[in-house]
Protein backbone atom coordinates (compact mmCIF):
# COMPACT_ATOMS: atom_id res chain seq x y z
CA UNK A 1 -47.23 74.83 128.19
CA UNK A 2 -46.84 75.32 124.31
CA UNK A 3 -43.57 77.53 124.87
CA UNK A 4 -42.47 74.09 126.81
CA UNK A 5 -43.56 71.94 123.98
CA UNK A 6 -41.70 73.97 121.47
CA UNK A 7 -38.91 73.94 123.44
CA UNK A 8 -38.81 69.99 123.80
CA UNK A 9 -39.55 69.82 120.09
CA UNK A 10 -37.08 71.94 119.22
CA UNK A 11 -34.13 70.30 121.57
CA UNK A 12 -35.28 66.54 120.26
CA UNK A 13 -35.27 68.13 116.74
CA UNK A 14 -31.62 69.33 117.05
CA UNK A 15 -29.86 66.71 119.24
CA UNK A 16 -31.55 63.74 116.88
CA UNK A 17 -31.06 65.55 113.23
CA UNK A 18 -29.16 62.76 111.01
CA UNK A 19 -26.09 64.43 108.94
CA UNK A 20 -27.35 65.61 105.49
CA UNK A 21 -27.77 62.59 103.69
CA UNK A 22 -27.54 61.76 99.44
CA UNK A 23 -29.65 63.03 97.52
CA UNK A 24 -29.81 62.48 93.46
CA UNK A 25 -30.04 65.85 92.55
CA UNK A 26 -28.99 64.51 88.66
CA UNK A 27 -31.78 61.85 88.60
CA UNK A 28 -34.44 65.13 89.87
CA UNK A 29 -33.18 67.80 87.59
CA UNK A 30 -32.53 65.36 84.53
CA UNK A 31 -36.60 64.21 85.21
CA UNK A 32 -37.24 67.96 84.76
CA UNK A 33 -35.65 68.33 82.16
CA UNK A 34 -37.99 66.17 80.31
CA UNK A 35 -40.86 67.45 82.02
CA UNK A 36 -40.29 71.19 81.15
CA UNK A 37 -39.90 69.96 77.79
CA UNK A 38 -42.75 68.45 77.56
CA UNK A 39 -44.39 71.31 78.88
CA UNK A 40 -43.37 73.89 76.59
CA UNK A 41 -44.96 71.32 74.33
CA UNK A 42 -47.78 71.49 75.58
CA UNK A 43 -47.44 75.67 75.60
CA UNK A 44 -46.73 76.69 71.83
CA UNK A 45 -48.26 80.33 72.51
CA UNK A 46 -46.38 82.73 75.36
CA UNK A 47 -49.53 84.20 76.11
CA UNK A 48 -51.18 81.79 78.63
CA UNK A 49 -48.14 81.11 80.60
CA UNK A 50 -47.99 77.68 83.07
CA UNK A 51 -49.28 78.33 86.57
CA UNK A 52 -51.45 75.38 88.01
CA UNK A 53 -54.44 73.34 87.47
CA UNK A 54 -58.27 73.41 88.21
CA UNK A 55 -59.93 70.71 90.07
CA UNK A 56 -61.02 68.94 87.13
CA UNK A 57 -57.79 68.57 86.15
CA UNK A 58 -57.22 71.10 83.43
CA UNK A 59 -54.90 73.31 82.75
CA UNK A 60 -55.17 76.81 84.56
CA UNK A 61 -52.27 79.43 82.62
CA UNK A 62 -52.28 82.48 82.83
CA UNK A 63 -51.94 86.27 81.67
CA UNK A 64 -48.06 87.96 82.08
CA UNK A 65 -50.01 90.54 84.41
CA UNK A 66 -50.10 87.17 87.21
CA UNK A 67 -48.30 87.78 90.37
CA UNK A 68 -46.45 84.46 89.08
CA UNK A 69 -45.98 85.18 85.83
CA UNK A 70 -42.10 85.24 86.04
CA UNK A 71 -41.69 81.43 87.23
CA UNK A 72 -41.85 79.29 84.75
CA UNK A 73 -39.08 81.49 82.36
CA UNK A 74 -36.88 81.88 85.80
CA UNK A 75 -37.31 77.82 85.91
CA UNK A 76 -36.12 77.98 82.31
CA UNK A 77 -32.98 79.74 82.67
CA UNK A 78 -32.19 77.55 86.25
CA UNK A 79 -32.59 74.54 83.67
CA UNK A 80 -30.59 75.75 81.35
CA UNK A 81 -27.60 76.97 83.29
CA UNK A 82 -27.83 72.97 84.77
CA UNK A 83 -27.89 71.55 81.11
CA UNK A 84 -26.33 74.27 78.89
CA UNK A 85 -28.66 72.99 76.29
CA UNK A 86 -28.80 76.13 74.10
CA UNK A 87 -32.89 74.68 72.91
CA UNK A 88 -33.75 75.46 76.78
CA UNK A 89 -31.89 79.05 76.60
CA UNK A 90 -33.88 79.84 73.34
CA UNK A 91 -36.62 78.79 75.27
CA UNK A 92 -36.00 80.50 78.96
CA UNK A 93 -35.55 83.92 76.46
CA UNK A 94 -39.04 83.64 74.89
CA UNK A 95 -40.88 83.28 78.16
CA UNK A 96 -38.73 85.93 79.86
CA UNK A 97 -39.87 88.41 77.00
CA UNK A 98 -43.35 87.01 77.48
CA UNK A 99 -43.60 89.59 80.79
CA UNK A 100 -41.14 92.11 79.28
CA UNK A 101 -44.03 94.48 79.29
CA UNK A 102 -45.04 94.14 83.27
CA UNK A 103 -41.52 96.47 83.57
CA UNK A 104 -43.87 99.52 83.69
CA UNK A 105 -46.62 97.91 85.89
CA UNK A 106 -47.30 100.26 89.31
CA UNK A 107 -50.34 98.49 90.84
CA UNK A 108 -48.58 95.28 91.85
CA UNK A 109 -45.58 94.55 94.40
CA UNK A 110 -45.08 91.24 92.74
CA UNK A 111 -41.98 92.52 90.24
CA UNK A 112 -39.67 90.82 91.88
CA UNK A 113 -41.63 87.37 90.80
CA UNK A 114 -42.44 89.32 87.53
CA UNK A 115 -39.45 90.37 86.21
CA UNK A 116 -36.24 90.29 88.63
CA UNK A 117 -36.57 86.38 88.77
CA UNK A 118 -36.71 85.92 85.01
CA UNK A 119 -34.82 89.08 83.74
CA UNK A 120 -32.38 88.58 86.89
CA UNK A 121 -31.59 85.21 85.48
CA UNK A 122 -31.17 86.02 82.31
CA UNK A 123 -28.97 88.97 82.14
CA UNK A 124 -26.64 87.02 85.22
CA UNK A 125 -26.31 84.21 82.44
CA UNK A 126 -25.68 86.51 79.35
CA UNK A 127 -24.52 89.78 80.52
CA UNK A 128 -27.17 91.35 78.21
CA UNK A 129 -27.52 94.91 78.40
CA UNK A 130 -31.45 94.18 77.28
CA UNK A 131 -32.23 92.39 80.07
CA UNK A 132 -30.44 95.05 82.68
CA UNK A 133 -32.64 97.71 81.08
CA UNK A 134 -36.07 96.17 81.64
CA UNK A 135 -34.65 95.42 85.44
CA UNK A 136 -33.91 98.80 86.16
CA UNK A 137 -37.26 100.13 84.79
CA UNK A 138 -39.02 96.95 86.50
CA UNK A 139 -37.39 98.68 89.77
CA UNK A 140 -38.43 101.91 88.90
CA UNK A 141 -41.75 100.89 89.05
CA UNK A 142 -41.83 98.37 91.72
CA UNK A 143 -39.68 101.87 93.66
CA UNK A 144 -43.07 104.07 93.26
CA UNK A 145 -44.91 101.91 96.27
CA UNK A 146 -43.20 102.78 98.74
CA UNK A 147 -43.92 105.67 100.86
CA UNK A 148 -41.56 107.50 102.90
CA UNK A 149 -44.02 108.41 105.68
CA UNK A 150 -44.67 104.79 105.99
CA UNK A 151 -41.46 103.69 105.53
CA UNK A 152 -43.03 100.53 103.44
CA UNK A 153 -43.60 99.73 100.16
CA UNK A 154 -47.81 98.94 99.76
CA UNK A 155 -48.84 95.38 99.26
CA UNK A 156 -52.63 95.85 97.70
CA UNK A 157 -54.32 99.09 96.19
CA UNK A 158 -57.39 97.76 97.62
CA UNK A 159 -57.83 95.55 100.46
CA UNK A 160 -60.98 95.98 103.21
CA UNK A 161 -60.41 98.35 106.14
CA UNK A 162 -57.07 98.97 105.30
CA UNK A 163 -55.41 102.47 103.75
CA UNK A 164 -51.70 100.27 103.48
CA UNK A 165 -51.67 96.84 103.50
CA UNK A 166 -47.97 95.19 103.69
CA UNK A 167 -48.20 91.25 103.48
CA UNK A 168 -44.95 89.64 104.39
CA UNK A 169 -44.77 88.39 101.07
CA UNK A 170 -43.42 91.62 100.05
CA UNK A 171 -40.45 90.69 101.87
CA UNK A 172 -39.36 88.88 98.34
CA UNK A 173 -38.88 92.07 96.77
CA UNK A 174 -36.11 93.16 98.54
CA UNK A 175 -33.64 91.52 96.66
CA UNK A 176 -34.16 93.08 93.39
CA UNK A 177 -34.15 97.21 95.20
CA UNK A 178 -30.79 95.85 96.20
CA UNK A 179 -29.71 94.76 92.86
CA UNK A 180 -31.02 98.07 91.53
CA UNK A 181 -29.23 100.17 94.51
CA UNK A 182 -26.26 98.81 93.23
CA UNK A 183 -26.41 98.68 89.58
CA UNK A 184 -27.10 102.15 89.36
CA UNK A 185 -25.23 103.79 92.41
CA UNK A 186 -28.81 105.15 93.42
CA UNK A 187 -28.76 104.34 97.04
CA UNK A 188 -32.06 105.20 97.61
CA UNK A 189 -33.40 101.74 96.05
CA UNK A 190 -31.28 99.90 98.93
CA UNK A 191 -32.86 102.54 101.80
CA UNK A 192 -35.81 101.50 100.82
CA UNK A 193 -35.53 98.14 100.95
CA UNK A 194 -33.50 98.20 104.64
CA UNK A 195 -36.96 100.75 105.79
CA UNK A 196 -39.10 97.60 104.41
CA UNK A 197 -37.54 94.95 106.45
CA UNK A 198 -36.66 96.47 109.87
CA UNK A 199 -40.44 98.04 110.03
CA UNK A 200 -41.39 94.50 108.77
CA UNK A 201 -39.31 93.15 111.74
CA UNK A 202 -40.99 95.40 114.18
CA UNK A 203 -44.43 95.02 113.14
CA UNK A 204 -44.85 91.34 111.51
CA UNK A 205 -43.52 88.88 113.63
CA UNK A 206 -44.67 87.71 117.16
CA UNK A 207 -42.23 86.85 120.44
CA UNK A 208 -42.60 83.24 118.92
CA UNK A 209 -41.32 84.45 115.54
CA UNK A 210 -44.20 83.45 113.91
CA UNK A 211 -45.96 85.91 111.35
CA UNK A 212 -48.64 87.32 110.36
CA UNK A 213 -49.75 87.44 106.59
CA UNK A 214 -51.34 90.94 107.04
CA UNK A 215 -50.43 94.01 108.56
CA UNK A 216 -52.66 97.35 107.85
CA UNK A 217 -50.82 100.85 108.31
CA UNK A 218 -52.46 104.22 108.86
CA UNK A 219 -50.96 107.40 106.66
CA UNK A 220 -48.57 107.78 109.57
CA UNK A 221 -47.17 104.42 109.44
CA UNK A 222 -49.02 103.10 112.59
CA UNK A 223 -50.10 99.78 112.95
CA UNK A 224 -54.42 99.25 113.12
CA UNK A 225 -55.06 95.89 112.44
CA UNK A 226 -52.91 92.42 112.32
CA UNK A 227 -54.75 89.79 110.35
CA UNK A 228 -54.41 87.09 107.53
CA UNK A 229 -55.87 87.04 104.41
CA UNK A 230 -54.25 82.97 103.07
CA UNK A 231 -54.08 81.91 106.01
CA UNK A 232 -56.47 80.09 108.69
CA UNK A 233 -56.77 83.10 111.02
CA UNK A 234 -55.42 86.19 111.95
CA UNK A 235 -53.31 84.39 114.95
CA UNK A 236 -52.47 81.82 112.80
CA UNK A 237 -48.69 80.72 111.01
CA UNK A 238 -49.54 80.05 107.45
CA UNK A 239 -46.83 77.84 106.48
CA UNK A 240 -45.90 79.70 103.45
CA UNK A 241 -45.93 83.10 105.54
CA UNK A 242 -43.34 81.67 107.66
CA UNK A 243 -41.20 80.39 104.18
CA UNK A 244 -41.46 83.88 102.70
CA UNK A 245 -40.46 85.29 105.75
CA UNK A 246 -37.45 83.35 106.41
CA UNK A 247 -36.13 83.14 102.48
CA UNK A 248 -36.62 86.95 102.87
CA UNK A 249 -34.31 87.93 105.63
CA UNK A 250 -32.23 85.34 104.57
CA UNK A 251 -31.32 87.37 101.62
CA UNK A 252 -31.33 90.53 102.95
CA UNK A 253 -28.49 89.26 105.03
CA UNK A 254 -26.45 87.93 102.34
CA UNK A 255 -26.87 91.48 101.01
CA UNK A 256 -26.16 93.97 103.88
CA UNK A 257 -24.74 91.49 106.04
CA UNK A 258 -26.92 93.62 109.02
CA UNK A 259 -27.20 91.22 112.23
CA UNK A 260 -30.02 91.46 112.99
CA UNK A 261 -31.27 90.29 109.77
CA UNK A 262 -29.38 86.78 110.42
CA UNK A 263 -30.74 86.87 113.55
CA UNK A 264 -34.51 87.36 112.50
CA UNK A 265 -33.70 84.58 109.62
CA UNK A 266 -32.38 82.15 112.22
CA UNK A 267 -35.78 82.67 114.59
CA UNK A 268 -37.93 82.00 112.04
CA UNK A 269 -36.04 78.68 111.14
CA UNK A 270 -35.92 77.56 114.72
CA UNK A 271 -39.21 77.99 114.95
CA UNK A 272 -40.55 75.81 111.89
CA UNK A 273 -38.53 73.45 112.41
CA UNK A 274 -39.38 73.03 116.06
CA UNK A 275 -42.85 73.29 115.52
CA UNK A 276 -44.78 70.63 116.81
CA UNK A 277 -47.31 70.04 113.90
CA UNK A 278 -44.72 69.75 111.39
CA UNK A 279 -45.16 66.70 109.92
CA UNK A 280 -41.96 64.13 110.10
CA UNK A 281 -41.37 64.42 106.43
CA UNK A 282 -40.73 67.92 106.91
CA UNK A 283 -43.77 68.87 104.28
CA UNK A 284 -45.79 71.54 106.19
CA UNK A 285 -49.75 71.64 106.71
CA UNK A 286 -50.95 74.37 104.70
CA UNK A 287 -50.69 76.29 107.77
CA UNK A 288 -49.35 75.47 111.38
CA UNK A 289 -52.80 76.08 113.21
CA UNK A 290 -55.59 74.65 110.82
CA UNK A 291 -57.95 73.25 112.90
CA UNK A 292 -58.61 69.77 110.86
CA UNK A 293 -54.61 68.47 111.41
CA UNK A 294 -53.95 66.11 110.73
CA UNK A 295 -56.33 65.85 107.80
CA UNK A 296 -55.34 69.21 106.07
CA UNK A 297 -53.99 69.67 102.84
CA UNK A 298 -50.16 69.63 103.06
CA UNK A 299 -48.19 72.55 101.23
CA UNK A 300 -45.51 71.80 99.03
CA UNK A 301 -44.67 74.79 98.19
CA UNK A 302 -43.31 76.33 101.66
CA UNK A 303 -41.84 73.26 101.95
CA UNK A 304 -39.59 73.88 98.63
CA UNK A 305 -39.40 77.85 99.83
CA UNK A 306 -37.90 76.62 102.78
CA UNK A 307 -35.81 73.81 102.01
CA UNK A 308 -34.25 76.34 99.80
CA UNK A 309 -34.11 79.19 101.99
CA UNK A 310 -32.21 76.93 104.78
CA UNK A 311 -29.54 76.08 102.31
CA UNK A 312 -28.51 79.80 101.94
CA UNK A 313 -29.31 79.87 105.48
CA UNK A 314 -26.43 77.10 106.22
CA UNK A 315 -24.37 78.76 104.40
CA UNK A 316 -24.36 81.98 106.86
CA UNK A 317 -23.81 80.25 110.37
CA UNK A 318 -21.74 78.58 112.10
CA UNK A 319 -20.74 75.12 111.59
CA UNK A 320 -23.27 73.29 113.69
CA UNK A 321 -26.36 75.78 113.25
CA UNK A 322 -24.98 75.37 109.49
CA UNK A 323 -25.64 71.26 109.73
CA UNK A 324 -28.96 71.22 111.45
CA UNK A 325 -29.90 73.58 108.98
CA UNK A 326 -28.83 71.71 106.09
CA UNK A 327 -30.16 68.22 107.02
CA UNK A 328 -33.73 69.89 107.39
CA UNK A 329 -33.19 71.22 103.93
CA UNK A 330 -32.16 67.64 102.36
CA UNK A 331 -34.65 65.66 103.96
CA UNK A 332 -37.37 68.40 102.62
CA UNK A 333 -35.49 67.97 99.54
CA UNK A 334 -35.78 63.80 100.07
CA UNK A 335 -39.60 63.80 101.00
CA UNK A 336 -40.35 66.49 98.17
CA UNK A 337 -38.59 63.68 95.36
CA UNK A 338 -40.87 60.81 96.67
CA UNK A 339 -43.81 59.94 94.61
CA UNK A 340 -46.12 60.91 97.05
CA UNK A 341 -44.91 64.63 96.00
CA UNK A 342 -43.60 64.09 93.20
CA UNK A 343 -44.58 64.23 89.65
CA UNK A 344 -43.28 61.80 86.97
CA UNK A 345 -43.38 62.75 83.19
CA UNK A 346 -46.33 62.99 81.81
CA UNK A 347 -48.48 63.70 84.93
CA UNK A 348 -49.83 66.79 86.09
CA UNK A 349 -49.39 68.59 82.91
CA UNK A 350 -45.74 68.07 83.73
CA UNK A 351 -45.56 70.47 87.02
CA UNK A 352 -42.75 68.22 89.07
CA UNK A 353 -44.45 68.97 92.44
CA UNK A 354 -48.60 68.33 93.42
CA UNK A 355 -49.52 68.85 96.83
CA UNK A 356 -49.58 72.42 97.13
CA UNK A 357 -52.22 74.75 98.72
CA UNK A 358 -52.51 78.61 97.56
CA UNK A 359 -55.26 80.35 99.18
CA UNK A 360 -57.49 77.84 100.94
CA UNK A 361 -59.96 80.08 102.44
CA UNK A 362 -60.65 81.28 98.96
CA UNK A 363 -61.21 77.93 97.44
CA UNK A 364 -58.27 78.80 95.29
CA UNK A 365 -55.53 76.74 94.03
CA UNK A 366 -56.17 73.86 96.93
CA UNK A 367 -54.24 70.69 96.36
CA UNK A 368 -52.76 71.49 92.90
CA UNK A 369 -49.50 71.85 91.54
CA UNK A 370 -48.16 75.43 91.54
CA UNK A 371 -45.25 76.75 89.04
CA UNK A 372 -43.58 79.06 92.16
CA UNK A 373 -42.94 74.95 94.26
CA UNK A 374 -41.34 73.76 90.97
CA UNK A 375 -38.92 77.05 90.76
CA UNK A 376 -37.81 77.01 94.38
CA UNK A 377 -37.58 72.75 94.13
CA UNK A 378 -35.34 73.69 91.20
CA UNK A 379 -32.93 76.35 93.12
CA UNK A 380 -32.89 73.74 96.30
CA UNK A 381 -31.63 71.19 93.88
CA UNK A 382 -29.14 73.82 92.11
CA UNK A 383 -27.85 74.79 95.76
CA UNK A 384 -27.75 71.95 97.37
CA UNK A 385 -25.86 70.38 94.08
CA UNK A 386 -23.31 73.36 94.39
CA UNK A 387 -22.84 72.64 98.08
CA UNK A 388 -22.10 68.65 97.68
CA UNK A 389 -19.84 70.36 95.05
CA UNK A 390 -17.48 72.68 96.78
CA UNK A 391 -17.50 70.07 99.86
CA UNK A 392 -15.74 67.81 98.07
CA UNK A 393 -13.05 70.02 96.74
């Protein structure tokens, strides 16, 4: 019965999708402009760098050693390369540097957040051979978690009843082995990151394309346990699972151009966006199966991880796949610049998104603005702007 109802979602989805509609990307990325200004206001000191806010509505920032720690310069340099206001490059620099020392962390898998999204940005605007050299040390280190035997790269050093955790997070990494692969000529960065995603394919995703957050390896590489950790339960689809997933293979495509890549990224869109608990704004539930829908905290930041994943997505397929896709993105894109998302100077400490949810079951980060929705808003913006672009021409 739910296979049915997916199916009927999914065909009433498809055959009733408007054509992308306007969007004022200016008005959005001029209003963060001045927000991001006033936030680095607000941050005089690169040592607590922007992340969210507690409950009572202060400020929570945090050390460079954060899994998120690369956002807010990334943001920086995406502003920037909008404006070409040489203040905000000054400024994108400063935090970048702010992390420069997480190049030689081991204990994380989060250097692609840490330093590819900051660094990357940086040395793709400047051609600075400063930035390329923290990269490739950055993917030296990020390189020493993954095991051969496994043919993964770990997740956690330390996670209950589980030797090798691999979250499907991790999937965001990619990317930057790629870059690295092919900066260097060392192919074994890329082989590494193709072993990550096909055993990530095999083992992650169910016939439904759904995912789980959590997948525990033996030595061997055998599966022992599925579960979540973010997420409502271990059979659940936590909405920004399913974003990290799809943005993930998305890439990985645009890199090797491997089929079944495409065809993994292309699953896990049909199946969000056919989903019958997504909301008709197109902003997720925190995740797909929580049990209180539909009085659960929305998540605005899959939403933005998505919106911007199914631009590159569109970009990939054919024509009509390439439509449907895009429309979705836009009207995330539409809903997200409402004010019932959407920040306006001044509020929020100047984050330009509220309404997201980071780890619920923990009591963490629950109904806050979070700095990694206001970097992917930005790139949807920046993508979609660049599509509306060459369209024209």
């Amino acid at each position: 019965m739910y296979r049915f109802l997916i199916s009927c979602v999914f065909l009433s989805f498809f055959f009733s999708t408007p054509q992308a509609q306007t969007l004022d990307v200016k008005k959005q990325l001029d209003m963060a402009l001045q927000q991001y200004e006033l936030m680095l206001k607000e941050h005089p000191n690169t040592d607590k760098i922007p992340h969210s806010m507690y409950a009572d509505g202060s400020l929570r920032d945090m050390p460079s050693d954060w899994w998120c720690s690369g956002f807010f310069g990334a943001s920086l340099w995406y502003l920037y390369e909008y404006s070409g206001d040489t203040r905000l490059k000054e400024a994108a620099h400063r935090w970048t540097m702010a992390v420069e020392k997480e190049q030689y962390t081991t204990n994380t898998h989060d250097l692609g957040f840490m330093i590819y999204y900051p660094f990357g940005h940086a040395y793709r605007q400047t051609g600075k051979e400063e930035y390329k050299k923290i990269l490739l040390q950055g993917a030296q280190s990020l390189g020493t978690r993954f095991n051969k035997k496994v043919g993964l790269m770990k997740s956690w050093d330390d996670y209950p009843a589980c030797d090798f955790p691999v979250i499907i997070d991790n999937m965001m990494n990619l990317e930057y082995m790629i870059w690295a692969a092919r900066e260097t000529g060392n192919s074994y960065f890329e082989e590494m990151a193709v072993s990550h995603a096909d055993k990530t394919l095999a083992n992650h995703f169910r016939k439904d394309k759904s995912s789980y957050h959590v997948v525990c390896y033996d030595s061997l590489g055998n599966v022992v346990l599925k579960k979540t950790h973010q997420g409502y339960s271990d059979g659940s689809a936590w909405a920004r699972g399913q974003a990290w997933g799809l943005y993930g293979y998305s890439s990985m495509y645009r890199l090797t151009k491997k089929k079944r890549y495409l065809k993994q990224a292309q699953g896990i869109a049909d199946f969000y966006l056919a989903h019958p608990r997504l909301p008709a704004d197109k902003i997720p539930y925190w995740d797909f199966d929580a049990p209180g829908i539909p009085n659960e905290e929305r998540d605005v930041s899959a939403a933005a991880i998505v919106s911007s994943a199914l631009l590159e997505l569109s970009e990939m397929v054919g024509k009509k796949k390439a439509t449907q896709y895009r429309a979705a993105a836009v009207q995330m894109l539409q809903s997200l610049s409402t004010d019932a998302y959407r920040n306006r100077p001044g509020e929020m400490h100047n984050f330009l998104l509220r309404h997201s949810v980071g780890h619920k079951p923990g009591g963490i980060e629950v109904d806050v603005p979070l700095i990694y929705a206001d970097y992917y808003y930005i790139e949807a913006l920046l993508r979609y702007s660049r599509w509306q672009a060459s369209s024209k021409k």
